[in-house]
PDB file of N, CA and C in Angstrom:
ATOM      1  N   UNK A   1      49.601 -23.106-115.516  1.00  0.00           N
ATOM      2  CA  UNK A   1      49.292 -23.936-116.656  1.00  0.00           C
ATOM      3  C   UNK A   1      50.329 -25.055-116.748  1.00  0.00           C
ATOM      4  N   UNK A   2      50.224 -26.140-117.510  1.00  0.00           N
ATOM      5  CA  UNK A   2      50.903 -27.526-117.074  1.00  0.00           C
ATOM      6  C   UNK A   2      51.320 -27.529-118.279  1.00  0.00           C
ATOM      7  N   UNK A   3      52.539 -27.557-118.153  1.00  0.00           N
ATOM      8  CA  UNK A   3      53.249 -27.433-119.873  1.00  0.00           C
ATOM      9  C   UNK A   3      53.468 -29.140-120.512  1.00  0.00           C
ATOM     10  N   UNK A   4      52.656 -29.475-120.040  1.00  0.00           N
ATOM     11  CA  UNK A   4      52.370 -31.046-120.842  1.00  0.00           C
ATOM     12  C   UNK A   4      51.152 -31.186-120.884  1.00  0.00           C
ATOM     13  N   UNK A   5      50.447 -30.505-120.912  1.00  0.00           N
ATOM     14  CA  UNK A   5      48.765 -30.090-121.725  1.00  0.00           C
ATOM     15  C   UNK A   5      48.631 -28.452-122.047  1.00  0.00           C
ATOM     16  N   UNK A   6      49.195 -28.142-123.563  1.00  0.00           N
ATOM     17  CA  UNK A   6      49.228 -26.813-123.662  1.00  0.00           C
ATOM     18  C   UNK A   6      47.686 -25.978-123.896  1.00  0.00           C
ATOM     19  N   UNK A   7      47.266 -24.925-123.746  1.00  0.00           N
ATOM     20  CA  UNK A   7      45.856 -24.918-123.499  1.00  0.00           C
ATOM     21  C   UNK A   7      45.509 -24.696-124.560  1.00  0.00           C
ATOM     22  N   UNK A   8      44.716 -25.401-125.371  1.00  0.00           N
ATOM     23  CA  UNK A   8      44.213 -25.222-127.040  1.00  0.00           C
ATOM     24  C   UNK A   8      42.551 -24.648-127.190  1.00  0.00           C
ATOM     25  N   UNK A   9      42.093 -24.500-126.024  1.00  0.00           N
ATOM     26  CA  UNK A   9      40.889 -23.497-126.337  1.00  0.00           C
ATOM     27  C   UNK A   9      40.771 -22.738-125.129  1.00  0.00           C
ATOM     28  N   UNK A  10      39.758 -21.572-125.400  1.00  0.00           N
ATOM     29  CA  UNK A  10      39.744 -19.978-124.541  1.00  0.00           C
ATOM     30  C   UNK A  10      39.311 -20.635-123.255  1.00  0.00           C
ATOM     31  N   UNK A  11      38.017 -21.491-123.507  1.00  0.00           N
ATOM     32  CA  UNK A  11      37.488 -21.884-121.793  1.00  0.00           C
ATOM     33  C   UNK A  11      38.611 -22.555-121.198  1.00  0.00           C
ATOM     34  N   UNK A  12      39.698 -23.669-121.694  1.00  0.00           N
ATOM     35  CA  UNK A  12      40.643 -24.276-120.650  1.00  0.00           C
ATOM     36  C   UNK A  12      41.509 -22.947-120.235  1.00  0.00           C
ATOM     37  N   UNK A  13      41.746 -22.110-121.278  1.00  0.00           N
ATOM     38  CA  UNK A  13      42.565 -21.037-120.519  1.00  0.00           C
ATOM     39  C   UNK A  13      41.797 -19.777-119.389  1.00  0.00           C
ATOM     40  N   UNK A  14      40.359 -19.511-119.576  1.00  0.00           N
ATOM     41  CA  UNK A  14      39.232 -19.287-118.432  1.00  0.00           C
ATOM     42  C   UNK A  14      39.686 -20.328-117.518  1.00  0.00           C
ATOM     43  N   UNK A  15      39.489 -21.702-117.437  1.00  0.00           N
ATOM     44  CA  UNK A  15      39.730 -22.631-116.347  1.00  0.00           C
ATOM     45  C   UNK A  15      41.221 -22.102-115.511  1.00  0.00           C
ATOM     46  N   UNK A  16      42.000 -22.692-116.525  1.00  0.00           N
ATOM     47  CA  UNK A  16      43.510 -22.089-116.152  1.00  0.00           C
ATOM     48  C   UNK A  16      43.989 -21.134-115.133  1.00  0.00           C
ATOM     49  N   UNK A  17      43.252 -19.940-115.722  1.00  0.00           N
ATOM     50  CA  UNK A  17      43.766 -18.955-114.977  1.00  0.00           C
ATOM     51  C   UNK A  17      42.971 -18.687-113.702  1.00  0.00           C
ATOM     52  N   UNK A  18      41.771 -19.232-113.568  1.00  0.00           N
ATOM     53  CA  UNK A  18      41.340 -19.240-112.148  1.00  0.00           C
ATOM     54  C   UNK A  18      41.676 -20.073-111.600  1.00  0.00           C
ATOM     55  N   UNK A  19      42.085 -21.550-111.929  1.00  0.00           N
ATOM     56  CA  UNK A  19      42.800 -22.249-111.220  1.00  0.00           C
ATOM     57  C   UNK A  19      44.646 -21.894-110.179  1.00  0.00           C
ATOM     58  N   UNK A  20      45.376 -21.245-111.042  1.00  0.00           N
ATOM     59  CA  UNK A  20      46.172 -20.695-110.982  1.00  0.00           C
ATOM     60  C   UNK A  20      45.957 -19.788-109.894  1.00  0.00           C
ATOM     61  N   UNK A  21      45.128 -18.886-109.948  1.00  0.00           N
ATOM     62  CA  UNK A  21      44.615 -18.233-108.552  1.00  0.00           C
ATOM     63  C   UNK A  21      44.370 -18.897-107.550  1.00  0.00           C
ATOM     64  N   UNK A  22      43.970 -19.776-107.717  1.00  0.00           N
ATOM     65  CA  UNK A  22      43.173 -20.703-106.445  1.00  0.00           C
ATOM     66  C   UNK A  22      44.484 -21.130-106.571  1.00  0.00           C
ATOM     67  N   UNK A  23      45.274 -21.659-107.087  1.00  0.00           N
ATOM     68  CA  UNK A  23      47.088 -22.872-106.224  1.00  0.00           C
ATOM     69  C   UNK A  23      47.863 -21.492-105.187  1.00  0.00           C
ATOM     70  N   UNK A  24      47.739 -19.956-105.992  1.00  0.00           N
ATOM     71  CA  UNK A  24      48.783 -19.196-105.372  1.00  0.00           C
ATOM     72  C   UNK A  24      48.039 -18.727-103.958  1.00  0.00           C
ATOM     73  N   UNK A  25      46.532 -19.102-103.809  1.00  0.00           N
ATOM     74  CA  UNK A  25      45.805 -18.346-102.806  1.00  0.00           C
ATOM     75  C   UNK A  25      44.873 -16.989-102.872  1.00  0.00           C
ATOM     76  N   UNK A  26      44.969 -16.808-104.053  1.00  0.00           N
ATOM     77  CA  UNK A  26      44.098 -15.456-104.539  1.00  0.00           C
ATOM     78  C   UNK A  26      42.910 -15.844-104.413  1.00  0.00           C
ATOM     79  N   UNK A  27      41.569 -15.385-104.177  1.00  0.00           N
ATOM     80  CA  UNK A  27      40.440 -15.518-104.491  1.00  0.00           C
ATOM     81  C   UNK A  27      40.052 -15.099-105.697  1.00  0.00           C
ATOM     82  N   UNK A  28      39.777 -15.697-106.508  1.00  0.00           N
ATOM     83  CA  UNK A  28      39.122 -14.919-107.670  1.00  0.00           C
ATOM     84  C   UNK A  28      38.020 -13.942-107.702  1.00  0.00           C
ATOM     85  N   UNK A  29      37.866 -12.954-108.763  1.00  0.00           N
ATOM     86  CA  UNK A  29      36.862 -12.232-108.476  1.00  0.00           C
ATOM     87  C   UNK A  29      36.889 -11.995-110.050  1.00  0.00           C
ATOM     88  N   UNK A  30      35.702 -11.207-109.935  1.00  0.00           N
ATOM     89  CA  UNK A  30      35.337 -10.389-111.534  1.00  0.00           C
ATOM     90  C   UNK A  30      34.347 -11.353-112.438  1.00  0.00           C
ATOM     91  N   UNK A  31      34.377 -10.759-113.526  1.00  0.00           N
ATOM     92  CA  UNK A  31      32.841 -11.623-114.222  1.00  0.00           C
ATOM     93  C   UNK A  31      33.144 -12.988-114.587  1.00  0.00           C
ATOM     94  N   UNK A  32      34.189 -13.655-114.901  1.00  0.00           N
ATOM     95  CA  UNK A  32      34.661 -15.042-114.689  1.00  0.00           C
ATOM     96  C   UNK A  32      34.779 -15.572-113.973  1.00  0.00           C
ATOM     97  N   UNK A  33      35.042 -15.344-112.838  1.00  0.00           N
ATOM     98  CA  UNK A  33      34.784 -16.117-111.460  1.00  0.00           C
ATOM     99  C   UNK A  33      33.135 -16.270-111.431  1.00  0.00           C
ATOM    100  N   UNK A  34      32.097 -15.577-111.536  1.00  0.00           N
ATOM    101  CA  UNK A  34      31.154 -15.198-110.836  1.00  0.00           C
ATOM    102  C   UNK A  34      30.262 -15.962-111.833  1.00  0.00           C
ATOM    103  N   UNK A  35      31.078 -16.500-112.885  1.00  0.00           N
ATOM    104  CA  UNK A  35      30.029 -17.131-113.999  1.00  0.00           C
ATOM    105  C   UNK A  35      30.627 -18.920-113.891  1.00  0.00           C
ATOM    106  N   UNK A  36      31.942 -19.297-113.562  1.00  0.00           N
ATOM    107  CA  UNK A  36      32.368 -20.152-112.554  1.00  0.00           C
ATOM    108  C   UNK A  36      31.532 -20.634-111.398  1.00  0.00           C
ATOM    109  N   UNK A  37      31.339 -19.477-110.951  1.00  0.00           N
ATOM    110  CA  UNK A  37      30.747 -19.787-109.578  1.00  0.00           C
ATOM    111  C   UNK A  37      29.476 -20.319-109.935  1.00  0.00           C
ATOM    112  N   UNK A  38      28.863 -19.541-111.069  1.00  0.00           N
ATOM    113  CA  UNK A  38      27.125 -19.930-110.891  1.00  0.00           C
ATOM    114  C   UNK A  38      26.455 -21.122-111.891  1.00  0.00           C
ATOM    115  N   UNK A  39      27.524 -21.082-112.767  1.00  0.00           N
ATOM    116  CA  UNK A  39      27.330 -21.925-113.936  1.00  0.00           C
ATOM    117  C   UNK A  39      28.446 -23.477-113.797  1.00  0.00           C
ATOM    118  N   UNK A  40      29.586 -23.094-113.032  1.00  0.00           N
ATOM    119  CA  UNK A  40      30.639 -23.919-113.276  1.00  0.00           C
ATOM    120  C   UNK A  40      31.264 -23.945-114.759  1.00  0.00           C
ATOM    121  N   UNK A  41      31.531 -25.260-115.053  1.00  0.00           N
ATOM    122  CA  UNK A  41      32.606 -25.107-116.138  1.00  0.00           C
ATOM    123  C   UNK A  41      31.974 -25.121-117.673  1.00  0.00           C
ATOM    124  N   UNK A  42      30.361 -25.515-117.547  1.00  0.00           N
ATOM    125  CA  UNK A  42      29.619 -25.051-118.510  1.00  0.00           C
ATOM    126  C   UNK A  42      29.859 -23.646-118.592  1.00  0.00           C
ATOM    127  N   UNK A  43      29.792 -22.518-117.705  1.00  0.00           N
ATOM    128  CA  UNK A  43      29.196 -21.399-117.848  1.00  0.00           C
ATOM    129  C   UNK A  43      30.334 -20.605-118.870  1.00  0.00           C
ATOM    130  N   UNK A  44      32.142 -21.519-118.479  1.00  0.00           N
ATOM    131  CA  UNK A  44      33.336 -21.313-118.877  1.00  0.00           C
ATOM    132  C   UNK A  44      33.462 -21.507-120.857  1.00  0.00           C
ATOM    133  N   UNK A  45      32.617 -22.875-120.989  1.00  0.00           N
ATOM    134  CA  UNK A  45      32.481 -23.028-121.853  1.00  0.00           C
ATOM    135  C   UNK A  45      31.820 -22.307-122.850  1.00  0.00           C
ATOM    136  N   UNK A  46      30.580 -22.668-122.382  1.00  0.00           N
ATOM    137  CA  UNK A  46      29.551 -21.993-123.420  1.00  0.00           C
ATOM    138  C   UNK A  46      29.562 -20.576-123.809  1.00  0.00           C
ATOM    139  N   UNK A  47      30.545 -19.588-122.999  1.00  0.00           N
ATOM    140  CA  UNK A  47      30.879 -18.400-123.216  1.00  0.00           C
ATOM    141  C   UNK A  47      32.577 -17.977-122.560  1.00  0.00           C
ATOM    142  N   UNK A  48      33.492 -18.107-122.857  1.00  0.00           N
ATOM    143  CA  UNK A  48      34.931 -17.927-122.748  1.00  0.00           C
ATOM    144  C   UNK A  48      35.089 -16.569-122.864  1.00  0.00           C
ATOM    145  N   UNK A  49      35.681 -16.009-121.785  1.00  0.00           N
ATOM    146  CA  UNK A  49      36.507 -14.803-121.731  1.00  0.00           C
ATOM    147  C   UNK A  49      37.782 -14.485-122.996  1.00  0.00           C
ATOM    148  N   UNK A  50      38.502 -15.453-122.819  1.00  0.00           N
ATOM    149  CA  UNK A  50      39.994 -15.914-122.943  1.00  0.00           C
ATOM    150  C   UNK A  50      39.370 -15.562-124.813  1.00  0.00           C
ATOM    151  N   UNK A  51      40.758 -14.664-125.244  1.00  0.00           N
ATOM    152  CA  UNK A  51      40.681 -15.039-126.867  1.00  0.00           C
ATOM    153  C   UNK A  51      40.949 -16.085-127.299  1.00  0.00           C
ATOM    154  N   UNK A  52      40.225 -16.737-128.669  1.00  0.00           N
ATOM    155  CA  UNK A  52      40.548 -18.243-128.909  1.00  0.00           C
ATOM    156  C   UNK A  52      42.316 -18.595-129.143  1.00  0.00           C
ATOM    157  N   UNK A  53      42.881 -19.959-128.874  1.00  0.00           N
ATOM    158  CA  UNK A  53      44.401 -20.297-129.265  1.00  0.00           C
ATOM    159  C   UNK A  53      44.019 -20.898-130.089  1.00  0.00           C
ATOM    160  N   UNK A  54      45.067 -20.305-131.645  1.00  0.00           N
ATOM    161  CA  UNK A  54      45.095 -20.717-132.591  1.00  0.00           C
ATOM    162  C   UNK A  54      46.469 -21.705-133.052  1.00  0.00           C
ATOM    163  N   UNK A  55      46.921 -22.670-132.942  1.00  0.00           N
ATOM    164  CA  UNK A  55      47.973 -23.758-133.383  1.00  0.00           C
ATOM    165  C   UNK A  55      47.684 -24.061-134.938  1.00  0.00           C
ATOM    166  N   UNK A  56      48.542 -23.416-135.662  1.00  0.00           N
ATOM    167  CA  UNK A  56      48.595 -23.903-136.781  1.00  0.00           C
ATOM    168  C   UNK A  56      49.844 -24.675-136.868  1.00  0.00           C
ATOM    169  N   UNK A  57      49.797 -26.084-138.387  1.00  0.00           N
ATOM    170  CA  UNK A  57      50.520 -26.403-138.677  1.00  0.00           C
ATOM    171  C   UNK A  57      50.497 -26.271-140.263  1.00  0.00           C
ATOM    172  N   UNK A  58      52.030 -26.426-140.220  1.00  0.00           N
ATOM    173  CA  UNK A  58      52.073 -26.038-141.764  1.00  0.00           C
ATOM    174  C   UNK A  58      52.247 -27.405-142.970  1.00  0.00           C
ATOM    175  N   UNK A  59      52.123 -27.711-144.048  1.00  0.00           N
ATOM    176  CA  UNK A  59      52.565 -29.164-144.472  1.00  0.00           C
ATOM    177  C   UNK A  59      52.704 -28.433-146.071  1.00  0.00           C
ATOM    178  N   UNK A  60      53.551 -28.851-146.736  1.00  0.00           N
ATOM    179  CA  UNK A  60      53.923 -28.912-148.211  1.00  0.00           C
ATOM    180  C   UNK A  60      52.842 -29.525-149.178  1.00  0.00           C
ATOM    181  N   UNK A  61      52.653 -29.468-150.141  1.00  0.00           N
ATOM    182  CA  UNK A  61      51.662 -29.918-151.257  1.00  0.00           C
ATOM    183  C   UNK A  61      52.353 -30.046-152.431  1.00  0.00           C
ATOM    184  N   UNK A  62      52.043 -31.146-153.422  1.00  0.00           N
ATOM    185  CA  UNK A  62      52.769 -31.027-154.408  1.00  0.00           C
ATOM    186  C   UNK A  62      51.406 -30.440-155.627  1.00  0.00           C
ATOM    187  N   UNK A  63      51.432 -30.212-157.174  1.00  0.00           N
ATOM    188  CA  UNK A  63      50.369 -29.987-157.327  1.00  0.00           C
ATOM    189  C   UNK A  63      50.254 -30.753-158.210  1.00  0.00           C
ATOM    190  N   UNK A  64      48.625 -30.906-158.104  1.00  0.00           N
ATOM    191  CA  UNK A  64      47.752 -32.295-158.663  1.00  0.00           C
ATOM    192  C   UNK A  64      48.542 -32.312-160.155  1.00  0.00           C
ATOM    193  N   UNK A  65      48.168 -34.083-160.876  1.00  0.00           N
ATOM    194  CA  UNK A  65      48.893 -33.760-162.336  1.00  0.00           C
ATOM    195  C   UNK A  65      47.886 -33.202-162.739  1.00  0.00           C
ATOM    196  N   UNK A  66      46.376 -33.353-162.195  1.00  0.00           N
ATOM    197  CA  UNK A  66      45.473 -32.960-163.223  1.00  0.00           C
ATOM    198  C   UNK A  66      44.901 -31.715-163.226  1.00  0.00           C
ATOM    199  N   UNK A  67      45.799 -30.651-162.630  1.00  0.00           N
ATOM    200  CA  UNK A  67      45.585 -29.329-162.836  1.00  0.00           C
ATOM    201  C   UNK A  67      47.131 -28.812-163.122  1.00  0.00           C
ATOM    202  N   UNK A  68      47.996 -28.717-164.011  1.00  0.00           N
ATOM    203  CA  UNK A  68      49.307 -28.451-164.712  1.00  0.00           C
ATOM    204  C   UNK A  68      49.372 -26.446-164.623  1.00  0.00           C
ATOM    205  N   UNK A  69      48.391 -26.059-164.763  1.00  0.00           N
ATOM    206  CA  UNK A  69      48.124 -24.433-165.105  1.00  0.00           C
ATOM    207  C   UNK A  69      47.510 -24.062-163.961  1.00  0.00           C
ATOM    208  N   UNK A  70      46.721 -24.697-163.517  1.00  0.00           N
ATOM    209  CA  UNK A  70      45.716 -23.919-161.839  1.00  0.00           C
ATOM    210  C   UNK A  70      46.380 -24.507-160.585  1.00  0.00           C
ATOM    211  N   UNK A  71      47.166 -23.880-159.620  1.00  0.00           N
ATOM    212  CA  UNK A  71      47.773 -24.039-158.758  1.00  0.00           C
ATOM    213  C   UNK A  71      46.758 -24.083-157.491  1.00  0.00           C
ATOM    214  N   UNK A  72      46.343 -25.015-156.910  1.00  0.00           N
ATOM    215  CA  UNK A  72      44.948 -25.429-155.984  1.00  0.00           C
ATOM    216  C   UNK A  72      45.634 -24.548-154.397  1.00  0.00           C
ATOM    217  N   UNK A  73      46.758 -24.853-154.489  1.00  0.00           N
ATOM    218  CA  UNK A  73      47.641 -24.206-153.280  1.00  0.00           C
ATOM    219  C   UNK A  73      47.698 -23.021-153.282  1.00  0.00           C
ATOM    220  N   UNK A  74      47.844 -22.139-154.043  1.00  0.00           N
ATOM    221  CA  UNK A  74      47.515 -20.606-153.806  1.00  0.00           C
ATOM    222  C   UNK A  74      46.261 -20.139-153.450  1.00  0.00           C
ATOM    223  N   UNK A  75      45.474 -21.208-153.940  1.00  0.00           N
ATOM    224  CA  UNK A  75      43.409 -20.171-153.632  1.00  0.00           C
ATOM    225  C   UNK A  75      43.796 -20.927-152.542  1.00  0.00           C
ATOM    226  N   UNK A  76      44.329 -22.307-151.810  1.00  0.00           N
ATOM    227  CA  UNK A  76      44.081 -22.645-150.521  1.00  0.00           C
ATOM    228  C   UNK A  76      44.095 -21.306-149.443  1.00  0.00           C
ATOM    229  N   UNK A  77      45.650 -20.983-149.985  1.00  0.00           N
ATOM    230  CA  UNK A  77      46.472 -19.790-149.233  1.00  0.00           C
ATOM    231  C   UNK A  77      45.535 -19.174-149.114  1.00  0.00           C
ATOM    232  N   UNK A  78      45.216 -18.261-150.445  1.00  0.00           N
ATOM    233  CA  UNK A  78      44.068 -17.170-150.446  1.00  0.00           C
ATOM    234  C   UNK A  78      42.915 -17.362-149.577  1.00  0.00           C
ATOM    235  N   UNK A  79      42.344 -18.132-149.241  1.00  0.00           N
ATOM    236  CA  UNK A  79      41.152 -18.521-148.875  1.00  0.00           C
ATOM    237  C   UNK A  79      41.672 -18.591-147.289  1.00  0.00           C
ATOM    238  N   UNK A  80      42.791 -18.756-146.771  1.00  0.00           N
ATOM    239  CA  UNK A  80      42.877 -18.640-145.612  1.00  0.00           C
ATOM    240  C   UNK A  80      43.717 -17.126-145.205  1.00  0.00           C
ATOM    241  N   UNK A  81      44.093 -16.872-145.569  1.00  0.00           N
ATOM    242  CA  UNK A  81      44.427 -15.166-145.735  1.00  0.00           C
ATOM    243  C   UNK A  81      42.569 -14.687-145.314  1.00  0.00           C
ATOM    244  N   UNK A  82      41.943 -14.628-146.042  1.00  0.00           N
ATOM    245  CA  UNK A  82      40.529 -14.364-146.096  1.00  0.00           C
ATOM    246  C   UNK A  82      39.878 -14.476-145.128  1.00  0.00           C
ATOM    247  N   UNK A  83      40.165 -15.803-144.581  1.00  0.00           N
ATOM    248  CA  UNK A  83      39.590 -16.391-143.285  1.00  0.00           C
ATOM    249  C   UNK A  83      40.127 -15.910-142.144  1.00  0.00           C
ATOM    250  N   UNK A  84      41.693 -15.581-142.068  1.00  0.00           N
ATOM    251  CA  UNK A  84      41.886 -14.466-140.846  1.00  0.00           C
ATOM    252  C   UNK A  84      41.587 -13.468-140.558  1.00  0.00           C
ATOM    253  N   UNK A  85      41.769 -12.593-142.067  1.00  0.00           N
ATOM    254  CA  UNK A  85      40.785 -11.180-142.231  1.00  0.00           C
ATOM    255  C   UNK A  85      39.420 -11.008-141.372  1.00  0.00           C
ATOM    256  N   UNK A  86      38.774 -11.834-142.008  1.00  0.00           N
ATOM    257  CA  UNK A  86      37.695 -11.980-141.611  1.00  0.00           C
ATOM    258  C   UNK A  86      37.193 -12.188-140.067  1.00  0.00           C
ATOM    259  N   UNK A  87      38.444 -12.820-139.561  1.00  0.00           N
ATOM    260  CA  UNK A  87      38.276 -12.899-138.139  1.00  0.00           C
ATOM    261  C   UNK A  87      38.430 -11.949-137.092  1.00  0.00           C
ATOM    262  N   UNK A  88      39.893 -11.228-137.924  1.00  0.00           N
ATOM    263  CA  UNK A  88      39.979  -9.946-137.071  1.00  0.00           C
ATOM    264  C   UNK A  88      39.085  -8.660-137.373  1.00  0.00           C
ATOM    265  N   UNK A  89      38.561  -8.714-138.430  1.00  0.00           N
ATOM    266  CA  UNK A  89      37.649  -7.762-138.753  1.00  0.00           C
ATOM    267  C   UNK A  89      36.406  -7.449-137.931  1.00  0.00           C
ATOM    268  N   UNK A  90      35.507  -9.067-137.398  1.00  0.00           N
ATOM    269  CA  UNK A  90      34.571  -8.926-136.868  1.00  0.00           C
ATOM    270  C   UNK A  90      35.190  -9.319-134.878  1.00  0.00           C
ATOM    271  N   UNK A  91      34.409  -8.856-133.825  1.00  0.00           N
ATOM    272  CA  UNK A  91      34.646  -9.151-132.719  1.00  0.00           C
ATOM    273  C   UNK A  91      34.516 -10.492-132.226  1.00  0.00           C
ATOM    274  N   UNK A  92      35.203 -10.578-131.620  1.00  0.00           N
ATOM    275  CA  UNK A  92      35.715 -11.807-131.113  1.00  0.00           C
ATOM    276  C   UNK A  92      34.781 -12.812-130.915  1.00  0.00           C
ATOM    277  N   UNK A  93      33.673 -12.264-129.437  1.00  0.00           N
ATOM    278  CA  UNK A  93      32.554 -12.962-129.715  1.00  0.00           C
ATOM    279  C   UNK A  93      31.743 -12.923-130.703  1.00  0.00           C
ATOM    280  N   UNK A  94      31.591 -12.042-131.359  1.00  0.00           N
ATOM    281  CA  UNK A  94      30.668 -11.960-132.221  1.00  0.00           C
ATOM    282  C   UNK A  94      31.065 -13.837-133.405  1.00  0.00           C
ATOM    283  N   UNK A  95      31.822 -13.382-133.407  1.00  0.00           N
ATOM    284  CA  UNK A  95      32.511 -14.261-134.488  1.00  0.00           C
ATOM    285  C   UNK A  95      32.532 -15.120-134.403  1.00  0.00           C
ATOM    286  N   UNK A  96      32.947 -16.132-132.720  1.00  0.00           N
ATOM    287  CA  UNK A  96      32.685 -17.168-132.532  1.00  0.00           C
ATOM    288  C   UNK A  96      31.132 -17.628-132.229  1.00  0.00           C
ATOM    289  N   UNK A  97      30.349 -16.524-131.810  1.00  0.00           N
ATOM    290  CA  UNK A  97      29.097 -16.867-131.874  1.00  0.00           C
ATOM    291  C   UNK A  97      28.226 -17.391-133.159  1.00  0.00           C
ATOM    292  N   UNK A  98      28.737 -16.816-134.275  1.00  0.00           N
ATOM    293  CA  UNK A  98      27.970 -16.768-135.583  1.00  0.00           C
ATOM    294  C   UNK A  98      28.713 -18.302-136.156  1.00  0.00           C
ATOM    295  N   UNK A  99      30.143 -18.958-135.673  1.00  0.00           N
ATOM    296  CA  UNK A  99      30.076 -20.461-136.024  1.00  0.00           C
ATOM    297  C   UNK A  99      29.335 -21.479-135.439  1.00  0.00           C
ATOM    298  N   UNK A 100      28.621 -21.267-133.840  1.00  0.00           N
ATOM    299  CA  UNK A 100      28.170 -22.049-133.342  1.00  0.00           C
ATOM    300  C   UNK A 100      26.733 -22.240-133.865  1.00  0.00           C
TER     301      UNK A 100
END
């Protein structure tokens, strides 16, 4: 992997790591290669081995004047607390299947 393009989704890291095989001389094998092979880098895409990479960033908020008593930044929080739950709760594909 080329540490001046870090890999930010599952298919570049599917790509990745069969590439990586192919520089050291390995042949690839197994159900990613074989969906590589028949589909190419669609086949990488449209269905990824690789668990998704998640990059979060973080940023400060001040809170609105026009909410003094309701803090908009905590249900943000909450609501993403929720949203991880939720992710690890259901399977992987499953999960990314049901956003597409």
């Amino acid at each position: 992997m080329n540490r001046f393009w870090p890999v930010r989704e599952a298919a570049q890291a599917d790509y990745e790591s069969l590439r990586e095989q192919v520089l050291q001389g390995i042949r690839p094998n197994g159900l990613m290669a074989a969906r590589f092979e028949r589909f190419g880098l669609a086949g990488l895409i449209t269905r990824p081995f690789a668990e998704p990479v998640w990059l979060v960033s973080l940023r400060g908020a001040t809170r609105p004047r026009w909410s003094p008593h309701v803090d908009p930044r905590l249900e943000a929080l909450a609501d993403g607390y929720l949203y991880l739950l939720a992710s690890l709760a259901a399977p992987s594909h499953q999960h990314l299947e049901s956003q597409r």
